[in-house]
Protein backbone atom coordinates (compact mmCIF):
# COMPACT_ATOMS: atom_id res chain seq x y z
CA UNK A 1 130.99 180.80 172.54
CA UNK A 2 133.38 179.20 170.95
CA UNK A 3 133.45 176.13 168.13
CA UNK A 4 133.36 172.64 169.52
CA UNK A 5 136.78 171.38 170.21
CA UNK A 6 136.78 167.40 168.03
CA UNK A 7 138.80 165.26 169.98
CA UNK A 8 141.13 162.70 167.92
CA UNK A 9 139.64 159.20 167.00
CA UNK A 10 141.16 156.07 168.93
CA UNK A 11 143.56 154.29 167.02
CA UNK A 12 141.25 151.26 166.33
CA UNK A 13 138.81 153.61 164.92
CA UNK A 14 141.71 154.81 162.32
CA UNK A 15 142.23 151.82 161.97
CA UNK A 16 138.73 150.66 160.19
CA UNK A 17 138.67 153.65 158.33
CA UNK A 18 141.35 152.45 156.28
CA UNK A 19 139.71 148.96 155.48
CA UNK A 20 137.59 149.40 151.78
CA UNK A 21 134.05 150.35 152.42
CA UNK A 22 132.43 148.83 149.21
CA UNK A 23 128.50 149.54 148.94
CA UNK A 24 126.77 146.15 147.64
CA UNK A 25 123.44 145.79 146.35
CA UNK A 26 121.37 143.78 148.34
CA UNK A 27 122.04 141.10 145.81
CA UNK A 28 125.73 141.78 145.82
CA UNK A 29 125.84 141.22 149.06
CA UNK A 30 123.93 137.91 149.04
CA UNK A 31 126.71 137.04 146.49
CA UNK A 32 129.57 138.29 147.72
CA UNK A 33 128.28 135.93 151.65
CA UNK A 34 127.40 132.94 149.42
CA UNK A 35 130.73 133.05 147.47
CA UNK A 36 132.99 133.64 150.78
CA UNK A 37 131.00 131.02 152.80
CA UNK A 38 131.43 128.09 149.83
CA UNK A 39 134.55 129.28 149.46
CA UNK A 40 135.07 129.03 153.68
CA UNK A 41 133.59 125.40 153.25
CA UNK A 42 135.80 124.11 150.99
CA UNK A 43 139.02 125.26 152.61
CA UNK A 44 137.34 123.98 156.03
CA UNK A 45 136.84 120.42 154.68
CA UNK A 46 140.24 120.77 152.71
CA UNK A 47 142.58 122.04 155.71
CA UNK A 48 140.41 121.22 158.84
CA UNK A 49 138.21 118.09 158.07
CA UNK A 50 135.22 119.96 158.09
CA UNK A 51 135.61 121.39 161.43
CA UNK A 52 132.49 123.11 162.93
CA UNK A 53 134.38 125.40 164.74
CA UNK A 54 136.04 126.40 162.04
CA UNK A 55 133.47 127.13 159.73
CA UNK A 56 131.01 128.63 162.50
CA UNK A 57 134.23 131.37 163.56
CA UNK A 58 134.02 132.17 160.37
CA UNK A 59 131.10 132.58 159.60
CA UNK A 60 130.38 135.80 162.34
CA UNK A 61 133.10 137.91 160.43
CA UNK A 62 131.28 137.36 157.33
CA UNK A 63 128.26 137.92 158.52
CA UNK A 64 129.66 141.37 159.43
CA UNK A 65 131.18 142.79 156.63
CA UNK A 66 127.62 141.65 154.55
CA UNK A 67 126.06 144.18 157.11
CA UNK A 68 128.71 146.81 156.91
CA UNK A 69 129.36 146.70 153.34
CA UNK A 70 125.72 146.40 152.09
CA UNK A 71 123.85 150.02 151.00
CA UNK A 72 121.58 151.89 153.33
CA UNK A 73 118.59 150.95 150.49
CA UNK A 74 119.30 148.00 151.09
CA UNK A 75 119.93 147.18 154.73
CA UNK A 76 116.68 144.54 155.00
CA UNK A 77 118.55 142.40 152.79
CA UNK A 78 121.70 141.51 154.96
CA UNK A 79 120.04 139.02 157.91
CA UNK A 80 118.38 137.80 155.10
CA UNK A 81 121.28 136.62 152.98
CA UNK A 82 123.41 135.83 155.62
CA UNK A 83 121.49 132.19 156.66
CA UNK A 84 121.57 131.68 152.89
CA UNK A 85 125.09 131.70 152.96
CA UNK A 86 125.44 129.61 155.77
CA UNK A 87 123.67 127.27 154.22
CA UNK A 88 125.28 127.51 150.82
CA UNK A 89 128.90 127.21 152.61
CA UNK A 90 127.89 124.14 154.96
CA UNK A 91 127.42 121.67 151.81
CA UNK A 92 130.82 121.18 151.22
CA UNK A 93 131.14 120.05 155.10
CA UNK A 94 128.26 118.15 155.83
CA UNK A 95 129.59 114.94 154.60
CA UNK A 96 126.27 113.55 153.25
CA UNK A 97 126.82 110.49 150.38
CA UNK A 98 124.49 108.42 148.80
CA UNK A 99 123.29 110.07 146.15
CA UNK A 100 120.90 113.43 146.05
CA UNK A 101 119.00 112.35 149.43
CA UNK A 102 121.86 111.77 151.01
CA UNK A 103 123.21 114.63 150.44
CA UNK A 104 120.11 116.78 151.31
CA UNK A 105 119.85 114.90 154.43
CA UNK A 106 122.81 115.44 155.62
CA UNK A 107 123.03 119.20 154.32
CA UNK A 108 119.64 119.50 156.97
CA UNK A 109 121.43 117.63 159.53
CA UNK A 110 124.17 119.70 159.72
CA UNK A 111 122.04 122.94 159.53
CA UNK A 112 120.41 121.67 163.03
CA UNK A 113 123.49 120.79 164.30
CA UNK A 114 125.32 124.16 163.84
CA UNK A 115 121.75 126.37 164.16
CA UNK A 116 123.83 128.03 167.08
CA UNK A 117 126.50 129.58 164.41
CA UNK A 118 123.93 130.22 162.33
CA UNK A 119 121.52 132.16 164.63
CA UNK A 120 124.92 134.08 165.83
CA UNK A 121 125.91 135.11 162.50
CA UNK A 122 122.57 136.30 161.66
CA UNK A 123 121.85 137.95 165.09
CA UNK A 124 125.51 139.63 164.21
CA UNK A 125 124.44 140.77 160.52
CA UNK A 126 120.84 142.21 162.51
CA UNK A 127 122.37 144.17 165.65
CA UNK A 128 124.61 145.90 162.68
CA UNK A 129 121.78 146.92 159.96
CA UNK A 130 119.91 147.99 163.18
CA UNK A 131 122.56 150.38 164.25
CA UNK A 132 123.56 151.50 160.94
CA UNK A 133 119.64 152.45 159.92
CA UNK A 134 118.93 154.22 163.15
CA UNK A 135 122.30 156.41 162.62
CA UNK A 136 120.76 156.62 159.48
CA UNK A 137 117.48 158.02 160.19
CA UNK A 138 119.58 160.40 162.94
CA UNK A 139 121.52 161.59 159.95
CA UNK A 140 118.50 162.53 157.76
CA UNK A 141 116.67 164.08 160.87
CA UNK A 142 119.81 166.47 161.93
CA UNK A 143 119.70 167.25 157.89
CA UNK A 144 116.48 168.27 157.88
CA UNK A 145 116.73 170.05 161.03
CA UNK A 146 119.79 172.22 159.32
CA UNK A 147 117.59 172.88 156.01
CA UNK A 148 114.64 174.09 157.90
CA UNK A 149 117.24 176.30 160.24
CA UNK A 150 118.85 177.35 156.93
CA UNK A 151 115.68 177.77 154.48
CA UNK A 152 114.45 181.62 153.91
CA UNK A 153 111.97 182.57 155.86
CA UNK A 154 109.29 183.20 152.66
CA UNK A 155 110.68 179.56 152.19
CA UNK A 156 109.28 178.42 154.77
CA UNK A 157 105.57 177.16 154.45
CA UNK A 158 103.07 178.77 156.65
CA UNK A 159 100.66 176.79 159.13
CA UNK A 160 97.66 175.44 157.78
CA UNK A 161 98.63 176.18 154.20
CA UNK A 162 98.30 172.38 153.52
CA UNK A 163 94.35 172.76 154.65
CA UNK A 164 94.11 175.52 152.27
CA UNK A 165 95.43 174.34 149.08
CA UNK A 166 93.64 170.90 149.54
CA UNK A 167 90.49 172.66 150.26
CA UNK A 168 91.24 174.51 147.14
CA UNK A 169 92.08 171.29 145.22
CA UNK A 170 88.84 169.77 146.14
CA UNK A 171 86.98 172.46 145.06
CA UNK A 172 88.03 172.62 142.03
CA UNK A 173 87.51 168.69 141.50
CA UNK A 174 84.08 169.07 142.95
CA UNK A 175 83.54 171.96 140.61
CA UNK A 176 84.79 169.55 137.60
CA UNK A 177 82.43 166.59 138.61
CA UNK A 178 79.43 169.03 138.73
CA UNK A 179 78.93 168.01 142.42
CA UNK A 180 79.19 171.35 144.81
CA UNK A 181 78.41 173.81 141.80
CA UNK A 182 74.94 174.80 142.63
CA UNK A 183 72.58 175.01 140.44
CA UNK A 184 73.77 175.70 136.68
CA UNK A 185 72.77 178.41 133.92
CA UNK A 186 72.39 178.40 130.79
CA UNK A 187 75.91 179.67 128.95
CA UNK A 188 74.80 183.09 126.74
């Protein structure tokens, strides 16, 4: 038999290869959405009137790269952050005035208006952590798989040898608390 012939990646896969691949903490990553989406807001209500559209387009992208470019440890944390972004970036266009109540009314408003972005984005941010933790878990499984293949075979351990040593183990701490040890003689 011969080695497995790899066929060439498609050009879109080059492609993303090339974009930076930064690992973020799951607090990074909460950041690094928070800081894009305010900074999405502003230019929204600056350049577009605070288009919905706009914002909500937006938004999905961003939601992406926080699920691509968080860590594996951290993976939980990416549908979690995104919403706070969304939130954090819709101030700017919710157009609330009066004072603080105003504001926070119309910050609330806007979040039920636009819940359809922001059930996208995090659906988005979700689908990708799922994908990326099950490859994960595939990658650790093949790993192991190659270890045990590779490992010695005095390496290996034998069957039952778990039983044994934890039977042993539990002697010995019966043996310690004076329960198991039968009766006891006097030392000479």
């Amino acid at each position: 038999m011969g080695a497995p012939v790899r066929r060439p990646a498609p050009p879109v896969v080059v492609a993303l290869r090339r974009l930076p691949n930064p690992r973020l903490t799951g607090l990074g990553a909460g950041l690094f959405a928070s800081a894009t989406m305010l900074v999405i807001g502003f230019l929204d209500w600056l350049l577009f009137d605070g288009s919905p559209v706009v914002f909500g387009l937006l938004f999905l992208p961003v939601s992406a790269l926080t699920a691509l470019w968080v860590r594996t440890a951290d993976l939980v944390t990416a549908p979690i952050s995104v919403p706070i972004a969304f939130a954090v970036g819709v101030v700017p266009i919710s157009g609330g005035s009066g004072g603080i109540g105003g504001q926070a009314m119309a910050l609330v408003t806007a979040l039920a208006v636009h819940a359809g972005w922001l059930y996208g984005g995090t659906l988005v941010a979700g689908l990708i952590t799922c994908v990326r933790k099950v490859r994960d878990m595939g990658r650790r499984q093949r790993a192991a798989g190659v270890a045990r293949a590779g490992a010695p075979a005095g390496a290996r351990p034998k069957p039952g040898s778990g039983a044994k040593s934890g039977a042993k183990s539990g002697a010995k701490s019966g043996a310690k608390s004076g329960a198991g040890a039968g009766p006891r003689r006097p030392a000479p």
